[in-house]
PDB file of N, CA and C in Angstrom:
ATOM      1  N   UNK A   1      10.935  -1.223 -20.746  1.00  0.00           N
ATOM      2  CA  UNK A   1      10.603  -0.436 -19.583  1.00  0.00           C
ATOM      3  C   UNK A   1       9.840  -1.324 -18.595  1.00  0.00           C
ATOM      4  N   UNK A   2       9.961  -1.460 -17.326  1.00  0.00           N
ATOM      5  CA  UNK A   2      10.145  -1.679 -16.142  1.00  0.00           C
ATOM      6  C   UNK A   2       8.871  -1.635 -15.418  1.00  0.00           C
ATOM      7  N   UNK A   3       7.690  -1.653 -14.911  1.00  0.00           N
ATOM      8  CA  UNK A   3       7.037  -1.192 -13.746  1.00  0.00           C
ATOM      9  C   UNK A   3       6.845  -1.832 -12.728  1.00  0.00           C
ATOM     10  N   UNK A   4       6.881  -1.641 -11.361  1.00  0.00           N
ATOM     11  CA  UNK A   4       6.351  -2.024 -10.345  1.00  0.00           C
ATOM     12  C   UNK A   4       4.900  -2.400  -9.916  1.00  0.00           C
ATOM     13  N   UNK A   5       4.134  -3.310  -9.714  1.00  0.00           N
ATOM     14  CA  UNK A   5       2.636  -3.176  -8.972  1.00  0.00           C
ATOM     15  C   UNK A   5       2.621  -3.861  -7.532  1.00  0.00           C
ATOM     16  N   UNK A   6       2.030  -3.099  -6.786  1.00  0.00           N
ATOM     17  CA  UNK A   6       1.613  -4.121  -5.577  1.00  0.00           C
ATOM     18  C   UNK A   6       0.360  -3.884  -5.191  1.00  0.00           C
ATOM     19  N   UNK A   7      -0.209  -4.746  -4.613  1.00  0.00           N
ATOM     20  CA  UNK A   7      -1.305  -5.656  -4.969  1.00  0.00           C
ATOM     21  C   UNK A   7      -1.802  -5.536  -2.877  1.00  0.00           C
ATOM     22  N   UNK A   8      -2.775  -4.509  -3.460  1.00  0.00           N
ATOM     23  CA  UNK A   8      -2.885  -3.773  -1.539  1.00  0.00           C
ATOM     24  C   UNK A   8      -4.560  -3.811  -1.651  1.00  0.00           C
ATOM     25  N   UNK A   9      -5.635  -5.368  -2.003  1.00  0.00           N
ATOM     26  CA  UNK A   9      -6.729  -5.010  -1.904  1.00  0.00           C
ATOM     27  C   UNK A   9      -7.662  -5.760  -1.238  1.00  0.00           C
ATOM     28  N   UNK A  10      -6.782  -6.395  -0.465  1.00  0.00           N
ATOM     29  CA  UNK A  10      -7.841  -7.189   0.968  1.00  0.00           C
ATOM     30  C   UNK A  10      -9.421  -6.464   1.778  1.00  0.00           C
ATOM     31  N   UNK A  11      -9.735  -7.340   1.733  1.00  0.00           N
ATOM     32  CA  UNK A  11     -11.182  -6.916   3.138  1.00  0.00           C
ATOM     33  C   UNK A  11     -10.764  -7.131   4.100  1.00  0.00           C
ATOM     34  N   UNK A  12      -9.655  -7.487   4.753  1.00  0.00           N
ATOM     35  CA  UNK A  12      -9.634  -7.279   6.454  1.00  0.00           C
ATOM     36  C   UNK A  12      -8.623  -8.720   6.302  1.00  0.00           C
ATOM     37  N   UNK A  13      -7.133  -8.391   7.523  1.00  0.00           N
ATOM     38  CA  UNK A  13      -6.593  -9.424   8.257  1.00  0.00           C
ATOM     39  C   UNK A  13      -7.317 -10.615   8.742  1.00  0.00           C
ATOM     40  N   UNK A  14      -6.925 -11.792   8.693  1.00  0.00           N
ATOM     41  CA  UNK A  14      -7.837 -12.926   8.785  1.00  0.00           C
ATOM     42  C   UNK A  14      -7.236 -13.409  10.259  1.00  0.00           C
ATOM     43  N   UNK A  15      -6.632 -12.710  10.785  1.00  0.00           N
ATOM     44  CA  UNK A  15      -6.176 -12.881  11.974  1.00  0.00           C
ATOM     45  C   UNK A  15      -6.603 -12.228  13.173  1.00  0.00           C
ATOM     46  N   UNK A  16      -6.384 -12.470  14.352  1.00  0.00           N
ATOM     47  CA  UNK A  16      -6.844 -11.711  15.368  1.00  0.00           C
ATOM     48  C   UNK A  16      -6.696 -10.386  15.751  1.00  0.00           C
ATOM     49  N   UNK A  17      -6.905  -8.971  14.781  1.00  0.00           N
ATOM     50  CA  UNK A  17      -6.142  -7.808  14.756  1.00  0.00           C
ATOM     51  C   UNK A  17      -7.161  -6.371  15.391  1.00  0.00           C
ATOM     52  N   UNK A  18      -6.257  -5.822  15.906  1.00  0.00           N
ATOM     53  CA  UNK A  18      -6.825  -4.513  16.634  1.00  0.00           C
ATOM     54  C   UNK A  18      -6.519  -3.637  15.761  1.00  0.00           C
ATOM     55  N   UNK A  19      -7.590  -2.460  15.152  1.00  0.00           N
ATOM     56  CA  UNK A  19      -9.228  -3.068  15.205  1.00  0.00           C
ATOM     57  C   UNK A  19      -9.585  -3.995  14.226  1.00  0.00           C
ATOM     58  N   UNK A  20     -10.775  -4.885  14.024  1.00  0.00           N
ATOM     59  CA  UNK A  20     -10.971  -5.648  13.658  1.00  0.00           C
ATOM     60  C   UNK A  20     -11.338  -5.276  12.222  1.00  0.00           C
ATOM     61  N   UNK A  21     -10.695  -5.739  11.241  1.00  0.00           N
ATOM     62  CA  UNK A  21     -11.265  -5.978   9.659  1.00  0.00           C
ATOM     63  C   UNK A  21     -10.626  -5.017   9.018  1.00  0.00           C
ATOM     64  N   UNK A  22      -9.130  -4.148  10.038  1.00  0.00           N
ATOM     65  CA  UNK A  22      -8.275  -3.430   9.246  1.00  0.00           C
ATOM     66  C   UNK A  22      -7.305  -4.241   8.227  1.00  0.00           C
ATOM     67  N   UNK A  23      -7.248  -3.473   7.333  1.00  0.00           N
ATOM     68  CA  UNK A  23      -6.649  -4.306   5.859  1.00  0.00           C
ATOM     69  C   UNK A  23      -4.986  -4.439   6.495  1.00  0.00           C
ATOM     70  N   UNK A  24      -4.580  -5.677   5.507  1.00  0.00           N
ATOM     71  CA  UNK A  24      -3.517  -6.284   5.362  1.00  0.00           C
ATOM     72  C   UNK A  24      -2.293  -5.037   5.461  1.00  0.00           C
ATOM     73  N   UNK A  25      -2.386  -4.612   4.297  1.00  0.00           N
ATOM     74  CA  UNK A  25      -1.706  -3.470   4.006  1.00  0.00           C
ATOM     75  C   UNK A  25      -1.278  -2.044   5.109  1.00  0.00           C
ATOM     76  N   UNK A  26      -2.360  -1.798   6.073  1.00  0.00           N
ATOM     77  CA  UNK A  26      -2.444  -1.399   6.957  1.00  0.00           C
ATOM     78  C   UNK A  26      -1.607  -1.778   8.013  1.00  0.00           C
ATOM     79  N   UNK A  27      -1.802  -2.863   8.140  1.00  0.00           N
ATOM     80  CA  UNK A  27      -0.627  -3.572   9.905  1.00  0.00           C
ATOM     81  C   UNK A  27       0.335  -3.116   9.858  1.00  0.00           C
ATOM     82  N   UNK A  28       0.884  -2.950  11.050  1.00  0.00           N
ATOM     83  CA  UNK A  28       2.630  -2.259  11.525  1.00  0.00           C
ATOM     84  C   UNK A  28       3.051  -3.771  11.894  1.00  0.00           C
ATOM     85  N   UNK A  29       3.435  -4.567  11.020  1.00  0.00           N
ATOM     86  CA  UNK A  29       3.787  -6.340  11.680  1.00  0.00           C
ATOM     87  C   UNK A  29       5.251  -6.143  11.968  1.00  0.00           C
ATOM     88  N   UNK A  30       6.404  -5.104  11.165  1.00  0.00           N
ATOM     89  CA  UNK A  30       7.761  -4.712  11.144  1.00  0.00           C
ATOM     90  C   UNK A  30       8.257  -3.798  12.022  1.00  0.00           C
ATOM     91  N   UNK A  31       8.069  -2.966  12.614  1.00  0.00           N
ATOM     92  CA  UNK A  31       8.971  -1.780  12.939  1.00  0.00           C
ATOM     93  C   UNK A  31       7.432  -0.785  12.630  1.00  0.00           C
ATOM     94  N   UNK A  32       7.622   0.673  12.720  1.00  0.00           N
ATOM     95  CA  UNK A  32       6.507   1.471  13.091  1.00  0.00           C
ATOM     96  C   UNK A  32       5.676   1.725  11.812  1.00  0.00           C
ATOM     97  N   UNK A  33       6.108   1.345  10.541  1.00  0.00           N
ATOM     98  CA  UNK A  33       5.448   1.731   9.555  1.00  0.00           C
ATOM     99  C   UNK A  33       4.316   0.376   8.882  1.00  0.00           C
ATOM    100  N   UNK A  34       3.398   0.410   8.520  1.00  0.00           N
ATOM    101  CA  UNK A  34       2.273   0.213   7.931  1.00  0.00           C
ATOM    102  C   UNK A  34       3.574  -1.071   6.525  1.00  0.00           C
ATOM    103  N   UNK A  35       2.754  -2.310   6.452  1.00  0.00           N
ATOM    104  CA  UNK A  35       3.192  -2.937   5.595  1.00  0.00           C
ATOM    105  C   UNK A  35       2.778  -1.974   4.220  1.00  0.00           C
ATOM    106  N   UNK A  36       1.891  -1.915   3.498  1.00  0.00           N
ATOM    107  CA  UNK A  36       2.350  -1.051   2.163  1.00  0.00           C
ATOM    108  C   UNK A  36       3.493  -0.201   2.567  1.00  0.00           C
ATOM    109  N   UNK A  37       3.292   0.901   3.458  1.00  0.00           N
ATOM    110  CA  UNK A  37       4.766   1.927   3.403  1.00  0.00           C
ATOM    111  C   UNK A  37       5.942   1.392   3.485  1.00  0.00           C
ATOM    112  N   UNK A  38       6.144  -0.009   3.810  1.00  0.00           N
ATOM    113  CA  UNK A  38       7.459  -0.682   3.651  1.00  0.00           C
ATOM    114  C   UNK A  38       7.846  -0.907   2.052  1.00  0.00           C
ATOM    115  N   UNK A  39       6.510  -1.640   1.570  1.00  0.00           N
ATOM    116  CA  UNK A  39       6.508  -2.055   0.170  1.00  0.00           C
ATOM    117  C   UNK A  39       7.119  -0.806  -0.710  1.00  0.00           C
ATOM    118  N   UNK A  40       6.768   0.100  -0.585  1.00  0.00           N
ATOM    119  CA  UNK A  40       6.561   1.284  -1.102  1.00  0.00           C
ATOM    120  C   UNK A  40       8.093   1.783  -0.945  1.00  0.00           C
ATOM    121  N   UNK A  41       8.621   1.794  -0.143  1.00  0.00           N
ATOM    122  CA  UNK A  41      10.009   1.898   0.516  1.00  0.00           C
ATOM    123  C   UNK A  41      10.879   1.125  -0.078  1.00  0.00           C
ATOM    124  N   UNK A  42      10.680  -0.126  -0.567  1.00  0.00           N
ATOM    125  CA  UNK A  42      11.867  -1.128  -1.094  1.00  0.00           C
ATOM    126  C   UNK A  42      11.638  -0.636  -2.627  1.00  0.00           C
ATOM    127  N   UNK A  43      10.490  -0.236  -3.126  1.00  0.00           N
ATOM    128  CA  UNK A  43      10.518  -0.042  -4.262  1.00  0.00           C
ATOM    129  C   UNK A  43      11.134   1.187  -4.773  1.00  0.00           C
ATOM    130  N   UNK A  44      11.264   2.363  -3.522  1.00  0.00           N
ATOM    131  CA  UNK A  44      11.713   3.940  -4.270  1.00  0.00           C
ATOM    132  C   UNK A  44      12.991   3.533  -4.977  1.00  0.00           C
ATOM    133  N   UNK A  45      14.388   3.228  -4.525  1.00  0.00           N
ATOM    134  CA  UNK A  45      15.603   3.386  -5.069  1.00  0.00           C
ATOM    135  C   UNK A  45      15.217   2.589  -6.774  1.00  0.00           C
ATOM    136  N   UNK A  46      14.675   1.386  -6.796  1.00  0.00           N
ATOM    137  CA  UNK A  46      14.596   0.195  -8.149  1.00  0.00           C
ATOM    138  C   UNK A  46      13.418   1.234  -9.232  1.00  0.00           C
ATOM    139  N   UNK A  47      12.363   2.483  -9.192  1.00  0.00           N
ATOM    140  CA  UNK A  47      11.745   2.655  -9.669  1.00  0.00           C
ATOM    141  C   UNK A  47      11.174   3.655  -9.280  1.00  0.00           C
ATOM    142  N   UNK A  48      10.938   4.707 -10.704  1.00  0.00           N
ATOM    143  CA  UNK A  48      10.691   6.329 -10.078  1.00  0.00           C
ATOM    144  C   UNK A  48       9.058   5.781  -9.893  1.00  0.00           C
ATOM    145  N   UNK A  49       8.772   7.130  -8.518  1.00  0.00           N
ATOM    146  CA  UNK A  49       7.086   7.161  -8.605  1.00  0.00           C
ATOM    147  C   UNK A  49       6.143   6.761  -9.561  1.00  0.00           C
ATOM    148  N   UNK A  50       6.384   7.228 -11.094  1.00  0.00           N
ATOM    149  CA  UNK A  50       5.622   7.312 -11.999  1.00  0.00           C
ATOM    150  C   UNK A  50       5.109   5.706 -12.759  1.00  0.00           C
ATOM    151  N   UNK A  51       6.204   5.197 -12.177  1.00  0.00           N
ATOM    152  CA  UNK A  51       6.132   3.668 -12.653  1.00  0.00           C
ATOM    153  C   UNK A  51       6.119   2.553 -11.993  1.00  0.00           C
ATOM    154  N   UNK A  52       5.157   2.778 -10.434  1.00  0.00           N
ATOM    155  CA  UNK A  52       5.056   1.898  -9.623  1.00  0.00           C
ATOM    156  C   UNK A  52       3.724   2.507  -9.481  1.00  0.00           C
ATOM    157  N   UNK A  53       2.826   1.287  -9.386  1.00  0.00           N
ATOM    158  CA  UNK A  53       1.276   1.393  -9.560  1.00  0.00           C
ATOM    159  C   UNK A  53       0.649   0.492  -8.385  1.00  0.00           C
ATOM    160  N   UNK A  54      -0.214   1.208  -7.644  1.00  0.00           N
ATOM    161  CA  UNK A  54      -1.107   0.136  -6.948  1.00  0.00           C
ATOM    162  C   UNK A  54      -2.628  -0.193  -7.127  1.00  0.00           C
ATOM    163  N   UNK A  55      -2.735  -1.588  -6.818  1.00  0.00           N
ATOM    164  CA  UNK A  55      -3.404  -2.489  -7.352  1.00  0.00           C
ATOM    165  C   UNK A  55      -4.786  -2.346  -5.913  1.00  0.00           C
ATOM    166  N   UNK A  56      -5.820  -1.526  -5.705  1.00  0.00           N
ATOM    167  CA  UNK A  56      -6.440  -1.886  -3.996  1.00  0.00           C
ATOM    168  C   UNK A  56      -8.046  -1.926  -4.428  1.00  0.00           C
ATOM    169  N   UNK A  57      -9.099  -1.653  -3.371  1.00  0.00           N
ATOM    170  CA  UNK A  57      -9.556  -1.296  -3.712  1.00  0.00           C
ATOM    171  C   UNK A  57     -10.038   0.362  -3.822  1.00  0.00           C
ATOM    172  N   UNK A  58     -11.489   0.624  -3.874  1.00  0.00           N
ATOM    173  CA  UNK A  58     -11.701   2.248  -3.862  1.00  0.00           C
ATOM    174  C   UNK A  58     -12.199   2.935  -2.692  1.00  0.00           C
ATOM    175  N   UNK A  59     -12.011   1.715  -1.820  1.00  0.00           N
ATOM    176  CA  UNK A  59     -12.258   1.970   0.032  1.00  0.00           C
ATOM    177  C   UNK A  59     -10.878   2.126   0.819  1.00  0.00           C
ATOM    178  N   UNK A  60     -10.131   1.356   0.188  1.00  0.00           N
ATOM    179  CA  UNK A  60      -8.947   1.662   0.799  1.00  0.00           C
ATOM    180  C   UNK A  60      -7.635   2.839   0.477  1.00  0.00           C
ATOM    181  N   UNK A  61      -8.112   3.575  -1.435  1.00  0.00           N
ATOM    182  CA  UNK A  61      -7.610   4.704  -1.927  1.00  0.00           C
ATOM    183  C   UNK A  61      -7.091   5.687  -1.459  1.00  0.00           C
ATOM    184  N   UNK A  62      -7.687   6.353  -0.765  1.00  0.00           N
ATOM    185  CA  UNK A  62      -7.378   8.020   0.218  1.00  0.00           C
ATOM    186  C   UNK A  62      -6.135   6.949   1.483  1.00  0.00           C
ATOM    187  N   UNK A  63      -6.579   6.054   1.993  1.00  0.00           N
ATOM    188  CA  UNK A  63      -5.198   5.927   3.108  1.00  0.00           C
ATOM    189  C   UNK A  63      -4.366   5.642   2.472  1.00  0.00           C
ATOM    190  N   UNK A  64      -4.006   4.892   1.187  1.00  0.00           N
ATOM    191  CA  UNK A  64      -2.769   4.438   0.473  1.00  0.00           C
ATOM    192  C   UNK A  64      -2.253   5.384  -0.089  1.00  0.00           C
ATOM    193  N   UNK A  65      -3.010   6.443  -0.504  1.00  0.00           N
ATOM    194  CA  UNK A  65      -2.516   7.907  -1.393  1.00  0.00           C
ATOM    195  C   UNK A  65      -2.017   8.908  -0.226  1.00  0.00           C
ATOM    196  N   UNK A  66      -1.740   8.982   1.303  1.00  0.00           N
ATOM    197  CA  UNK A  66      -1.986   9.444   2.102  1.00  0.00           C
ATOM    198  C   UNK A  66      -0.458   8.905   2.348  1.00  0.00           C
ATOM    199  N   UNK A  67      -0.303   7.242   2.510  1.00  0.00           N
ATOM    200  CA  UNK A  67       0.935   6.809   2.968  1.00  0.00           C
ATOM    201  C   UNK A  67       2.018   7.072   2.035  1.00  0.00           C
ATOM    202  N   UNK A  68       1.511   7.123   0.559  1.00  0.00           N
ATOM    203  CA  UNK A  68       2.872   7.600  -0.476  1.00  0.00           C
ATOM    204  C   UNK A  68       2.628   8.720  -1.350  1.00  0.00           C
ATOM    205  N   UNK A  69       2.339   9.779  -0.779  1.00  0.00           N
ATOM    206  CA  UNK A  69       1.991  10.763  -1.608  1.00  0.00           C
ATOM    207  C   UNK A  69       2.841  10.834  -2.969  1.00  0.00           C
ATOM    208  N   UNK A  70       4.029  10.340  -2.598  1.00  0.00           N
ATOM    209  CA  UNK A  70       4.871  10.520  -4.471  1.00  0.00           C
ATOM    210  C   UNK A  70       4.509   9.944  -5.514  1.00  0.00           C
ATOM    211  N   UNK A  71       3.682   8.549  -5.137  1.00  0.00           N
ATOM    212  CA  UNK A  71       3.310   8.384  -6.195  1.00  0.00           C
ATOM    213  C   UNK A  71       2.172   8.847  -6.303  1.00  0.00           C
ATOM    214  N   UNK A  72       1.751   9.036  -8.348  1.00  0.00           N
ATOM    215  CA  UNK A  72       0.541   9.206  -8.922  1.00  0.00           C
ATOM    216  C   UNK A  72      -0.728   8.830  -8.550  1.00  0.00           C
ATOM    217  N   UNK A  73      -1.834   9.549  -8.147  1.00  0.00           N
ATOM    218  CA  UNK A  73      -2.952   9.096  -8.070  1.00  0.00           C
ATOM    219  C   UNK A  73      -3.488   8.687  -9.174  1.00  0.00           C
ATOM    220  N   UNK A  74      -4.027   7.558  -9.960  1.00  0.00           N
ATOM    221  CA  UNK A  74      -5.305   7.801 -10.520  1.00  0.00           C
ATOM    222  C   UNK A  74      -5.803   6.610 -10.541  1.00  0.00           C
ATOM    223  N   UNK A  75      -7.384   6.967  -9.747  1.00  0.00           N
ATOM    224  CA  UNK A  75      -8.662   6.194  -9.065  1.00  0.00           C
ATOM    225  C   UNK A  75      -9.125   6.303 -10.085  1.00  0.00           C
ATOM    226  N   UNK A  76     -10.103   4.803 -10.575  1.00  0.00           N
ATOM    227  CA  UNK A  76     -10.571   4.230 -11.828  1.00  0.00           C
ATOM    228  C   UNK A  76     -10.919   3.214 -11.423  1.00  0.00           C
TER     229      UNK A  76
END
């Protein structure tokens, strides 16, 4: 058996970004959606919700649980 992780737990873009010290994961660098919600997106068809896990910290929790509600919460 199979799982997915991605790995969404930066302190802030090290680049010049509006607003300042918003996380990696956060940026729209593609098209209108937020890099995790892309991540999150390539992974639905390869792997159900239940078995794709993210890796962040516990500041950045509520917006990442917000961008993929399908998957499982659990903060620990």
């Amino acid at each position: 058996m199979f799982y997915a992780v991605i790995m969404a737990g930066d302190r802030g873009a090290p680049v010049a970004v509006e607003p300042p010290g918003t996380p990696k994961q956060e940026l729209k660098l593609v098209g209108d959606a937020p890099m995790f919600q892309l991540a999150v997106e390539r992974l639905d068809p390869l792997f159900p919700p239940d078995r794709i896990f993210i890796v962040t910290r516990a500041n950045h929790a509520s917006a990442l649980i917000a961008q993929a509600p399908q998957i499982p919460a659990a903060i620990s």
